[in-house]
Protein backbone atom coordinates (compact mmCIF):
# COMPACT_ATOMS: atom_id res chain seq x y z
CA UNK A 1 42.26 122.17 60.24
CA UNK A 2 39.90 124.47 62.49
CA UNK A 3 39.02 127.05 59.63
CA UNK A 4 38.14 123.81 57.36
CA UNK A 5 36.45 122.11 59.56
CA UNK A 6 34.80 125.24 60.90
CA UNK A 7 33.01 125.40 57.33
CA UNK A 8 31.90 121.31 57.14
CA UNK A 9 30.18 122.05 60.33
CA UNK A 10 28.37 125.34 59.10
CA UNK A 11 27.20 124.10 56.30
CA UNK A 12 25.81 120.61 58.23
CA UNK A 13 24.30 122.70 60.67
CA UNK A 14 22.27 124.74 58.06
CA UNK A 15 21.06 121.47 56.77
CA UNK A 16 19.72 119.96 59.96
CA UNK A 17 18.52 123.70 60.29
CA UNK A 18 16.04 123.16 57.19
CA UNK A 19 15.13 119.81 57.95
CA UNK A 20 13.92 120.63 61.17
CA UNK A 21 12.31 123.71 60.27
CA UNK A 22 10.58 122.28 57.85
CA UNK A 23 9.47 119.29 60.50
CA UNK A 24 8.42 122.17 62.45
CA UNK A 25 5.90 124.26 59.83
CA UNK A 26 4.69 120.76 59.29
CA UNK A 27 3.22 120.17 62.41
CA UNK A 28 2.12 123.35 63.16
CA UNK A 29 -1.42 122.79 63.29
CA UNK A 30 -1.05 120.17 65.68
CA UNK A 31 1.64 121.54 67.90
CA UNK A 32 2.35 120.71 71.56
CA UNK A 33 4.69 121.48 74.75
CA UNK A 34 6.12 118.06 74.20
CA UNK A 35 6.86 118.56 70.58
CA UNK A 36 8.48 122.08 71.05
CA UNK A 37 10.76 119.84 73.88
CA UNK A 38 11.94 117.60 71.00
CA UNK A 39 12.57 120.89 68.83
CA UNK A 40 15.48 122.21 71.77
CA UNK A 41 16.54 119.34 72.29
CA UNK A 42 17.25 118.52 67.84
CA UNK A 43 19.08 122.05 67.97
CA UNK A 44 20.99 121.46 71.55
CA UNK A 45 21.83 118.15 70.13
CA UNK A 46 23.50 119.99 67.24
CA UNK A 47 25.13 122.91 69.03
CA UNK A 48 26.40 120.86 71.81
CA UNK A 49 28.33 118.04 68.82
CA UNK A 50 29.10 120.97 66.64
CA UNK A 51 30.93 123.17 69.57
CA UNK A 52 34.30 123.76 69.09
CA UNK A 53 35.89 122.00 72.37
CA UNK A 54 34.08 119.04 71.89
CA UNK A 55 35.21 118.55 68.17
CA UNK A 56 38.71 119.24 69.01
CA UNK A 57 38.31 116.80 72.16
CA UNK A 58 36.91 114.20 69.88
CA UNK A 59 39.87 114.27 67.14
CA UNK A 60 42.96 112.05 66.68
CA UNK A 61 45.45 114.31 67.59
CA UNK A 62 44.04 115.36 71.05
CA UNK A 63 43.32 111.52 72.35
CA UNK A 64 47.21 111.30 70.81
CA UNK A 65 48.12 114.16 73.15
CA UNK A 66 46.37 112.70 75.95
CA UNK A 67 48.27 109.46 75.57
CA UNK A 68 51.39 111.62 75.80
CA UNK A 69 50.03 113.35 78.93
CA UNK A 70 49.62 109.84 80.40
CA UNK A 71 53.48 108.82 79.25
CA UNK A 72 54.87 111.84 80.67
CA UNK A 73 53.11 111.82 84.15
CA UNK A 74 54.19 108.13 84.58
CA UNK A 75 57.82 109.96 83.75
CA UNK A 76 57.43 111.84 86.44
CA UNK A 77 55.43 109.60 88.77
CA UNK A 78 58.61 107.27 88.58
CA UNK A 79 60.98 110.07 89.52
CA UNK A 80 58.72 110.95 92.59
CA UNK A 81 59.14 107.16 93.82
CA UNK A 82 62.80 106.84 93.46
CA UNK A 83 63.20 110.22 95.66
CA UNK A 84 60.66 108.73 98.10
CA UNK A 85 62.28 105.10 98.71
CA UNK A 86 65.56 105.58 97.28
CA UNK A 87 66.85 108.96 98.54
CA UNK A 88 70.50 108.14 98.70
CA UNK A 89 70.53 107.49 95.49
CA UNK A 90 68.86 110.18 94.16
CA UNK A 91 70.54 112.74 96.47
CA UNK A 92 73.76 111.39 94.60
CA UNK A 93 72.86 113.19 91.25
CA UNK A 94 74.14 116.63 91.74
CA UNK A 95 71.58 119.35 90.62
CA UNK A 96 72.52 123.09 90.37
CA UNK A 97 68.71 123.43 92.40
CA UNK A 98 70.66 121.51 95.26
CA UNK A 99 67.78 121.22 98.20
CA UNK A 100 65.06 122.87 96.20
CA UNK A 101 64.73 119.88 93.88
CA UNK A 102 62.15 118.13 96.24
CA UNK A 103 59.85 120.96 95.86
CA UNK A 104 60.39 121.56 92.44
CA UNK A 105 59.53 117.78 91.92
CA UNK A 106 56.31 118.09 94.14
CA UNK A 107 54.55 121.53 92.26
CA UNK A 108 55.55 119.48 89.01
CA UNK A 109 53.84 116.49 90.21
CA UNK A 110 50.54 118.49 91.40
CA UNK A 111 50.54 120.65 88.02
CA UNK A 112 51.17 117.47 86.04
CA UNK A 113 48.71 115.60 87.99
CA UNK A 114 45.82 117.97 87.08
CA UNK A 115 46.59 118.82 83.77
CA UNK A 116 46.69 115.09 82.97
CA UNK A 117 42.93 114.35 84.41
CA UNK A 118 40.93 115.59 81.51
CA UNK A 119 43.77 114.71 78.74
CA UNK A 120 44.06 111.01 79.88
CA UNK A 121 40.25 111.05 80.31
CA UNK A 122 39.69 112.18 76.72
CA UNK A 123 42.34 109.65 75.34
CA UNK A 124 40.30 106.68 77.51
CA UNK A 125 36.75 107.88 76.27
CA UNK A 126 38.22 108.09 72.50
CA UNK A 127 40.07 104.65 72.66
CA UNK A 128 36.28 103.25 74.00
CA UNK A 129 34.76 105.02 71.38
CA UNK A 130 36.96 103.52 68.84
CA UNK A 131 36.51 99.83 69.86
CA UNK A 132 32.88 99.77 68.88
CA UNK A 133 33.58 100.47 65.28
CA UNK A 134 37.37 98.23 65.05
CA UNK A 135 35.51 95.54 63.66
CA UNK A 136 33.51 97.32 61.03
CA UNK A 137 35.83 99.06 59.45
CA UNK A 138 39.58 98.15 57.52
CA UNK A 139 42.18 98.49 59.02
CA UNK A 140 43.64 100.44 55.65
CA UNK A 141 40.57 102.83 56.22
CA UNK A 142 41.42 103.80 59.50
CA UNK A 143 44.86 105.52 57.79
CA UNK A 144 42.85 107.76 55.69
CA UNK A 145 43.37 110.90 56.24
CA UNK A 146 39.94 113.64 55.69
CA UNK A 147 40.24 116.13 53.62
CA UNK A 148 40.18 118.88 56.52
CA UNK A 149 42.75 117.95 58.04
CA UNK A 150 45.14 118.93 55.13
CA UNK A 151 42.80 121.43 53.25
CA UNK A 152 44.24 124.56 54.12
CA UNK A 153 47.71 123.48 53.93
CA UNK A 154 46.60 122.25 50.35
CA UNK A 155 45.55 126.03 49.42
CA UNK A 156 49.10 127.79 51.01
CA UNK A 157 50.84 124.73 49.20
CA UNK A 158 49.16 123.28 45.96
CA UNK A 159 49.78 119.70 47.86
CA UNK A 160 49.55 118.42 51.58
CA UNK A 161 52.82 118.72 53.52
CA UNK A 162 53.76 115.16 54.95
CA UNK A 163 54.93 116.41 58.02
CA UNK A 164 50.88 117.32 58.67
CA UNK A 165 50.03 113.77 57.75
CA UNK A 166 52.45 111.97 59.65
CA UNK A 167 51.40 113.65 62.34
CA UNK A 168 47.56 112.95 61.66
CA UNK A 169 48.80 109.07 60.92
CA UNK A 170 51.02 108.75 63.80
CA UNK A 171 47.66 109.98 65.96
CA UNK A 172 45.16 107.58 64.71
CA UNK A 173 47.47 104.47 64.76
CA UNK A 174 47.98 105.96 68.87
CA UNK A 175 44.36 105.26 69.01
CA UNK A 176 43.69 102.05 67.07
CA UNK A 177 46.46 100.47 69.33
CA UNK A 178 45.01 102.06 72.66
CA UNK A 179 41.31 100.49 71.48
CA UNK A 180 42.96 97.08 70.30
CA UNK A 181 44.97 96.86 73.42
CA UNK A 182 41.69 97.02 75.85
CA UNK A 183 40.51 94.25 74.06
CA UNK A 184 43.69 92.38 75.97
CA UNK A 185 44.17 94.28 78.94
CA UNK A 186 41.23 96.35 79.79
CA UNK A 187 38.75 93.99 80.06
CA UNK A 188 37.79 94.99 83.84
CA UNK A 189 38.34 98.54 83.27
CA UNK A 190 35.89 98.66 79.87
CA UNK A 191 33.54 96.69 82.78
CA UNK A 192 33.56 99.37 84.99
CA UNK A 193 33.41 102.04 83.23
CA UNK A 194 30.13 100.51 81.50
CA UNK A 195 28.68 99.53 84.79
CA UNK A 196 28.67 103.29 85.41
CA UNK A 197 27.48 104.64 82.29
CA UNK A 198 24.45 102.40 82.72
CA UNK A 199 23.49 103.35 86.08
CA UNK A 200 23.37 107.22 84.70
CA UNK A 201 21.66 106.28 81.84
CA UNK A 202 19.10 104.82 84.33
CA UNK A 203 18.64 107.69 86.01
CA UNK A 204 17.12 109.68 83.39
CA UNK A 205 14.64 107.63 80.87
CA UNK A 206 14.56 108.66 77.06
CA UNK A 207 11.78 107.52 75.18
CA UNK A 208 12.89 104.73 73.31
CA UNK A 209 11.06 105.70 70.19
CA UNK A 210 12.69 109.12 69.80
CA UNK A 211 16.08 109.12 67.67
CA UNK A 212 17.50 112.70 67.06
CA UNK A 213 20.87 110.70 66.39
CA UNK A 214 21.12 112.45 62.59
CA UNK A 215 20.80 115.55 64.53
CA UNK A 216 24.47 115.11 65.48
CA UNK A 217 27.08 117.14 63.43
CA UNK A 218 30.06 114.93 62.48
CA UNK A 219 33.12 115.53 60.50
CA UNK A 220 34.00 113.32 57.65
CA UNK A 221 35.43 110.00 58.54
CA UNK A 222 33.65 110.15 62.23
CA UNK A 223 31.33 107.01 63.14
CA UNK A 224 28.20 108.20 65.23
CA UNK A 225 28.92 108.81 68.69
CA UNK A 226 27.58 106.15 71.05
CA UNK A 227 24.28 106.37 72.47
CA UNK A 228 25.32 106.87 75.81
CA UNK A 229 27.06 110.30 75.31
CA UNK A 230 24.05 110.88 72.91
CA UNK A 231 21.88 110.24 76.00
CA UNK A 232 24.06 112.54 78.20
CA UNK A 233 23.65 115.35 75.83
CA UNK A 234 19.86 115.02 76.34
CA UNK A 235 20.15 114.69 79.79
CA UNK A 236 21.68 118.09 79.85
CA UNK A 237 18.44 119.42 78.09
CA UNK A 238 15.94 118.13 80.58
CA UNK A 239 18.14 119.23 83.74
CA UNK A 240 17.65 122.56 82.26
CA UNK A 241 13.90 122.30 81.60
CA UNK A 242 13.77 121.21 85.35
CA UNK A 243 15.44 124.53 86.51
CA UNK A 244 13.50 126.21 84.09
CA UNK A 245 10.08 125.07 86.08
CA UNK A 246 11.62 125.45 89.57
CA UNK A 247 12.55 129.68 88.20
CA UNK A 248 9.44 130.36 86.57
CA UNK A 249 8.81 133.76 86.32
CA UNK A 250 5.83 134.45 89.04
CA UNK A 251 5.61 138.36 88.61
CA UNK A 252 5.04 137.70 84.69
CA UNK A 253 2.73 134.90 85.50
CA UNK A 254 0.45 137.28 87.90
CA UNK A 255 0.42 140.32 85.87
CA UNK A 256 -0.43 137.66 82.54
CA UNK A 257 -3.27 136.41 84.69
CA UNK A 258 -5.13 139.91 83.87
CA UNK A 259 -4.69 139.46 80.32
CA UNK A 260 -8.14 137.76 78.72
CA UNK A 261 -7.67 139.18 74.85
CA UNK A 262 -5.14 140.95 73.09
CA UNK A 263 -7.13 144.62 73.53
CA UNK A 264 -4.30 146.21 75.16
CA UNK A 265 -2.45 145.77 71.60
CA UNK A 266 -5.27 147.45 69.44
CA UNK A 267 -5.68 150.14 72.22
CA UNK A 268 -2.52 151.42 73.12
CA UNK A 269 -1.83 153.67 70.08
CA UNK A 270 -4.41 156.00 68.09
CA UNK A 271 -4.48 157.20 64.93
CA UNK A 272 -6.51 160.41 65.91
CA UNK A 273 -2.86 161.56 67.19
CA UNK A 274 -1.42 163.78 65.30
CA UNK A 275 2.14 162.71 63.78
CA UNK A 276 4.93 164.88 64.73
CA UNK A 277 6.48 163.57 61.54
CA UNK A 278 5.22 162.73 58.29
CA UNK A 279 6.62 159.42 58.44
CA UNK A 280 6.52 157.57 61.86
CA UNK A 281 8.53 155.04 63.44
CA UNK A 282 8.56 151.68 63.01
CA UNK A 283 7.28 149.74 66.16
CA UNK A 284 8.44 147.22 68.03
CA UNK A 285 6.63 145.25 71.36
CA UNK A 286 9.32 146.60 74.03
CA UNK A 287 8.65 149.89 73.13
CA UNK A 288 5.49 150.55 74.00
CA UNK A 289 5.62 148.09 76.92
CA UNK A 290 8.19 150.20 78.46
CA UNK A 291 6.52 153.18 77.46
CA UNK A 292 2.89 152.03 79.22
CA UNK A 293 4.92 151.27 82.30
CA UNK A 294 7.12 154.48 82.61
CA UNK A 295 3.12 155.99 82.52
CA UNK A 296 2.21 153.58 84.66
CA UNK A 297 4.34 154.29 87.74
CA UNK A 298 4.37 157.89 87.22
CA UNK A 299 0.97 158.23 87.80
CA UNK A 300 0.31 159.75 91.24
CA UNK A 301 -1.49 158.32 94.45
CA UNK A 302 0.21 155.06 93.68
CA UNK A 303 1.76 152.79 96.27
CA UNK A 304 5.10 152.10 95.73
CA UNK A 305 4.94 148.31 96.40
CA UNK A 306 2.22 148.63 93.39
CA UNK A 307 5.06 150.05 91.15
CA UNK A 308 7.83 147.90 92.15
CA UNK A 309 5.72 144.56 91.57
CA UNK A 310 4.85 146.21 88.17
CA UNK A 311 8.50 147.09 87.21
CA UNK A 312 9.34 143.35 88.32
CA UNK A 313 6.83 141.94 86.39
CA UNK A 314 8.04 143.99 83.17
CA UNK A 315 11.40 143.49 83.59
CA UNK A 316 11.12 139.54 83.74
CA UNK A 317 8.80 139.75 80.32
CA UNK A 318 11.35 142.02 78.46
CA UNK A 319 13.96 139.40 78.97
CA UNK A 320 11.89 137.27 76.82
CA UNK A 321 10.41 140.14 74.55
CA UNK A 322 14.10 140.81 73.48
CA UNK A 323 14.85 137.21 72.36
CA UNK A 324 12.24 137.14 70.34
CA UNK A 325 12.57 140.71 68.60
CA UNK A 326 16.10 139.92 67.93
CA UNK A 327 14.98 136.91 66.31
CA UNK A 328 12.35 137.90 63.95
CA UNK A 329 14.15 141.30 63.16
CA UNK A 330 17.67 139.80 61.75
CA UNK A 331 18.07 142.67 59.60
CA UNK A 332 18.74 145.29 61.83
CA UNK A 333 16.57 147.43 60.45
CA UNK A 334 14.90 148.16 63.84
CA UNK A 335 17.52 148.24 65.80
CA UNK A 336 17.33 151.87 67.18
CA UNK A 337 14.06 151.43 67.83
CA UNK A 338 14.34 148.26 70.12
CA UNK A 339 17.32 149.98 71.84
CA UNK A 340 15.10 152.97 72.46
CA UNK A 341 12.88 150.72 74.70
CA UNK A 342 15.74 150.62 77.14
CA UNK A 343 15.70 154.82 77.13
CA UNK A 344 14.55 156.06 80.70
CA UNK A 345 11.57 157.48 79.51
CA UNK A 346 9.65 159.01 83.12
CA UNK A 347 10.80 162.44 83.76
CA UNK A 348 8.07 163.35 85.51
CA UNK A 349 7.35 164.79 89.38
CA UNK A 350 4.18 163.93 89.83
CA UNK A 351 3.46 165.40 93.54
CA UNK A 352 0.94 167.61 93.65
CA UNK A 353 -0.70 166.92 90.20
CA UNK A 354 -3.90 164.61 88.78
CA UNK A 355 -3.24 161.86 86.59
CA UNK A 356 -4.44 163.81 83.87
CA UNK A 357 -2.32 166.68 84.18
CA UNK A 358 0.57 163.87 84.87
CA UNK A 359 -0.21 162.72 80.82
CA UNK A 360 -0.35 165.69 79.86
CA UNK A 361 3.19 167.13 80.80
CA UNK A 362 4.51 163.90 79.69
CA UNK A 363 2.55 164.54 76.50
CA UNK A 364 4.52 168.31 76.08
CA UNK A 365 7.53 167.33 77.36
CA UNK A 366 8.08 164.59 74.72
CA UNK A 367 6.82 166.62 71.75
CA UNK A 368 8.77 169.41 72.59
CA UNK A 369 11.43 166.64 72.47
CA UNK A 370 11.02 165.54 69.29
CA UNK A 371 10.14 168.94 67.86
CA UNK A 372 13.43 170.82 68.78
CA UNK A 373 15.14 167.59 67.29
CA UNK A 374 13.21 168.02 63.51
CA UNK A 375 13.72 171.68 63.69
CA UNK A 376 17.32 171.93 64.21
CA UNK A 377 18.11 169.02 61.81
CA UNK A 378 19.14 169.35 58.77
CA UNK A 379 20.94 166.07 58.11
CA UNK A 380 18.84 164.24 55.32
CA UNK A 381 19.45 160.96 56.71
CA UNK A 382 18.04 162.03 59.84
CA UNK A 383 14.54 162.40 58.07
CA UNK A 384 14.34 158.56 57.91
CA UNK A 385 12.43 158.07 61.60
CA UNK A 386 14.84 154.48 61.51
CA UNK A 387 17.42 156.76 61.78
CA UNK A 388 16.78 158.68 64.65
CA UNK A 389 18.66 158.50 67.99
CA UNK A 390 17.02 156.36 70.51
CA UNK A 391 15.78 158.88 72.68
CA UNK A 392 14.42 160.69 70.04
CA UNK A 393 12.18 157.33 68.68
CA UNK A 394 11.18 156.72 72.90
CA UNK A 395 9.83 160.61 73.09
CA UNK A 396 8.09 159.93 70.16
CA UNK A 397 6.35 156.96 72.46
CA UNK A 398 5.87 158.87 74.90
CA UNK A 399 4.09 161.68 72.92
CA UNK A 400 1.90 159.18 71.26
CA UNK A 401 0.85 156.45 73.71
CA UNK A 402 0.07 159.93 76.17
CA UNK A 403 -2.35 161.36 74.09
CA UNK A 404 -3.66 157.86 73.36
CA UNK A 405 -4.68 157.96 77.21
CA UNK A 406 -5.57 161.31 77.20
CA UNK A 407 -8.15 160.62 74.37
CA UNK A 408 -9.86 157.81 76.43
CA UNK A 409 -9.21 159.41 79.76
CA UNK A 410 -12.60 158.96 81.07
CA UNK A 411 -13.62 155.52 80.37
CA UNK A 412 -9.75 154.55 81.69
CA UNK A 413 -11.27 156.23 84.99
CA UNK A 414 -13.81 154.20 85.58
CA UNK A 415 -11.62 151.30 86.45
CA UNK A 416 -8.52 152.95 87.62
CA UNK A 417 -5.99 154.20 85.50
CA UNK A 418 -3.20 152.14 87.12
CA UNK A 419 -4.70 148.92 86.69
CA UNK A 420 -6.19 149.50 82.85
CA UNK A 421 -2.45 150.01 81.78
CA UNK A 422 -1.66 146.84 83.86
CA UNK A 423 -3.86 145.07 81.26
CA UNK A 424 -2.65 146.89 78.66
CA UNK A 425 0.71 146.04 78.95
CA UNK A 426 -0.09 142.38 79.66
CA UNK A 427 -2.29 142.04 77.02
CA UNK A 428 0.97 143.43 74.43
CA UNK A 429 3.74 140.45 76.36
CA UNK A 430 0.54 138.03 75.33
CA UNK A 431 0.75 138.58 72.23
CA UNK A 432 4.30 139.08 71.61
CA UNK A 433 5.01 135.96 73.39
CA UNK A 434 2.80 133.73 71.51
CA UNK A 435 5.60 133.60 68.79
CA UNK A 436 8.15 132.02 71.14
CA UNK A 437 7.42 128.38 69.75
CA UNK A 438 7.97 130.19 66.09
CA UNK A 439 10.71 131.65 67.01
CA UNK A 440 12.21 127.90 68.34
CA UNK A 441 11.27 125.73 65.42
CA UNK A 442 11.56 128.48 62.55
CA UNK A 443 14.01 131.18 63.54
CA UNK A 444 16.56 128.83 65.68
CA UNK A 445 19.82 130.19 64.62
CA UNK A 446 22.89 128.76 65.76
């Protein structure tokens, strides 16, 4: 059933996708922190119902198994007590393990005993699941068997083998006895177990007025899941939100600070440089980020703690950068040049030598790069620059985004090098981050 089922959640999941995309381009012009919150949480709601595990964990035949786990520790639990209180008698059954038998019966008992935990705990959450809905539904209904159960076997067969729906039948009648029987016996236990579902629920509040409940991908024939797990699910979002703000990024934050406009992005690439090629590159935001601080750090006179804060400060914006270049470039078409941003681009030894002169072998060094690469190619799907190996596309960077500098030199001076390609670069992770809430509420994949 998991390739069939598999395919009812896909397709489910692509139509909460377009529903909540097109919530999201509908309230764009009046969108908030607290409304991008309720975005993550619509798509964790439908990853985390939709996942694999908990599908399977939710489905008749593993609460069946888990009743079986249950039966077969008891088995063994009642084996355990007769060699602890009656060991005459049990020493009277001859066993080719002679003495070993005790231990043999105490590593089955631990191995049992944990592998039963989360089966039997499955089983009891299914069964409580179940007794909300005995009452609305048939009892002839609860027999039907979903079409993905039997699907595939349907398409290898021409018709559904009855072994498969025995089985399926056998499991749900295991769980509409284990729900009718707590309505006798597990009264107290039901009590319990709701006493400490509501003091969790307490401990986190969810506004009463949101429901995201359709936002939960079920398979045919499942009632909605309870609001309580619902709850937990959500719970899990705003843990994370809490880390999120406890690890905020303070090197980004600081070098962002120097970012008023989005210059930086306008200024960082000239077209009074010559091309090397007469098509250039496609561009990405990494690129050049990486590119301004390879520059940046290889300019000399500068302290090293100045460099390392930089380099910290880039790294922790890339991490986002990425996402969101991955996300709005699903085609692949730019692939080699976003993996060109991670080329080591500063070759240069600048003791001994002016900024200027710095630029300026970094300048030659990367044409001469790119050069020797056109001249000695003759492949003609190399003349496509998307085509290009990575450190091909990063020299052409370099070459480019050097002579940018070099064409400005003297108004960069005025306020120190170092600390105009600061802005630079902060002002391009402005920008590029600005599409993060798109990138949420439009591009969410799964």
């Amino acid at each position: 059933m998991v390739p069939t089922y598999r395919s009812y959640i896909e397709s489910k999941y692509q139509e909460m996708h377009r529903i909540a995309s097109n919530e999201g381009r509908m309230e764009e012009a009046n969108f908030t922190v607290d409304k991008l919150r309720v975005v993550v949480k619509k798509y964790w709601l439908m990853a985390a119902t939709g996942s694999p595990g908990f599908v399977l964990a939710r489905s008749v035949t593993c609460t069946a198994s888990g009743l079986i786990c249950v039966f077969t520790a008891f088995f063994l639990v009642e084996a355990h007590i007769q060699q602890l209180f009656w060991p005459g008698e049990f020493s009277k059954r001859t066993s080719t393990y002679k003495w070993s038998i005790k231990w043999i019966l105490a590593t089955q008992f631990v191995g049992v005993f944990v592998g039963t935990i989360a089966t039997a705990f499955k089983w009891f959450t299914a069964a409580c699941f179940k007794l909300s809905e005995l009452d609305s539904k048939s009892f002839k209904s609860e027999f039907k068997i979903e079409n993905y159960w039997i699907q595939r076997l349907v398409d290898w067969k021409e018709r559904p083998l009855p072994l498969q729906i025995l089985i399926v039948s056998v499991s749900k009648l295991v769980l509409v006895i284990s729900a009718s029987s707590f309505h006798l016996i597990g009264w107290l236990m039901i009590f319990v177990v709701n006493a400490s579902c509501n003091k969790k629920g307490s401990e986190s509040s969810i506004d009463s007025e949101l429901d995201l409940t359709r936002y939960v991908l079920l398979l045919e024939g499942e009632v909605q899941l309870p609001k309580k797990t619902v709850k937990n699910i959500w719970n899990e979002v705003d843990k994370l939100i809490r880390t999120g703000k406890s690890q905020q990024p303070k090197n980004l934050i600081k070098l962002q600070s120097k970012s008023n406009n989005f210059n930086g992005v306008r200024e960082f690439d000239s077209n009074h440089v010559p091309s090397l090629h007469s098509q250039e590159p496609s561009n990405c935001w990494s690129l050049p980020v990486v590119t301004l601080t390879c520059i940046a750090i290889a300019l000399p006179n500068i302290p090293s703690y100045r460099g390392n804060q930089l380099l910290r400060s880039v790294g922790e914006g890339l991490s986002s950068l990425k996402v969101i270049e991955k996300a709005l470039y699903r085609n692949g078409a730019l692939v080699n040049i976003r993996n060109a941003a991670d080329i080591d681009l500063c070759k240069s030894n600048a003791q001994g030598k002016t900024s200027k002169e710095t630029l300026e072998e970094l300048s030659n060094v990367a044409e001469m790069t790119v050069m020797q690469f056109l001249r000695y190619t003759n492949n003609l799907v190399m003349v496509n620059p998307l085509n290009w190996p990575d450190r091909i596309i990063a020299a052409n960077s370099m070459y480019r985004i050097s002579r940018t500098i070099l064409l400005a030199y003297d108004s960069y001076q005025r306020d120190g090098l170092f600390d105009h390609l600061s802005i630079m670069i902060a002002d391009i992770l402005a920008a590029r981050l600005t599409n993060l809430p798109d990138v949420i509420t439009v591009r969410k994949e799964k």
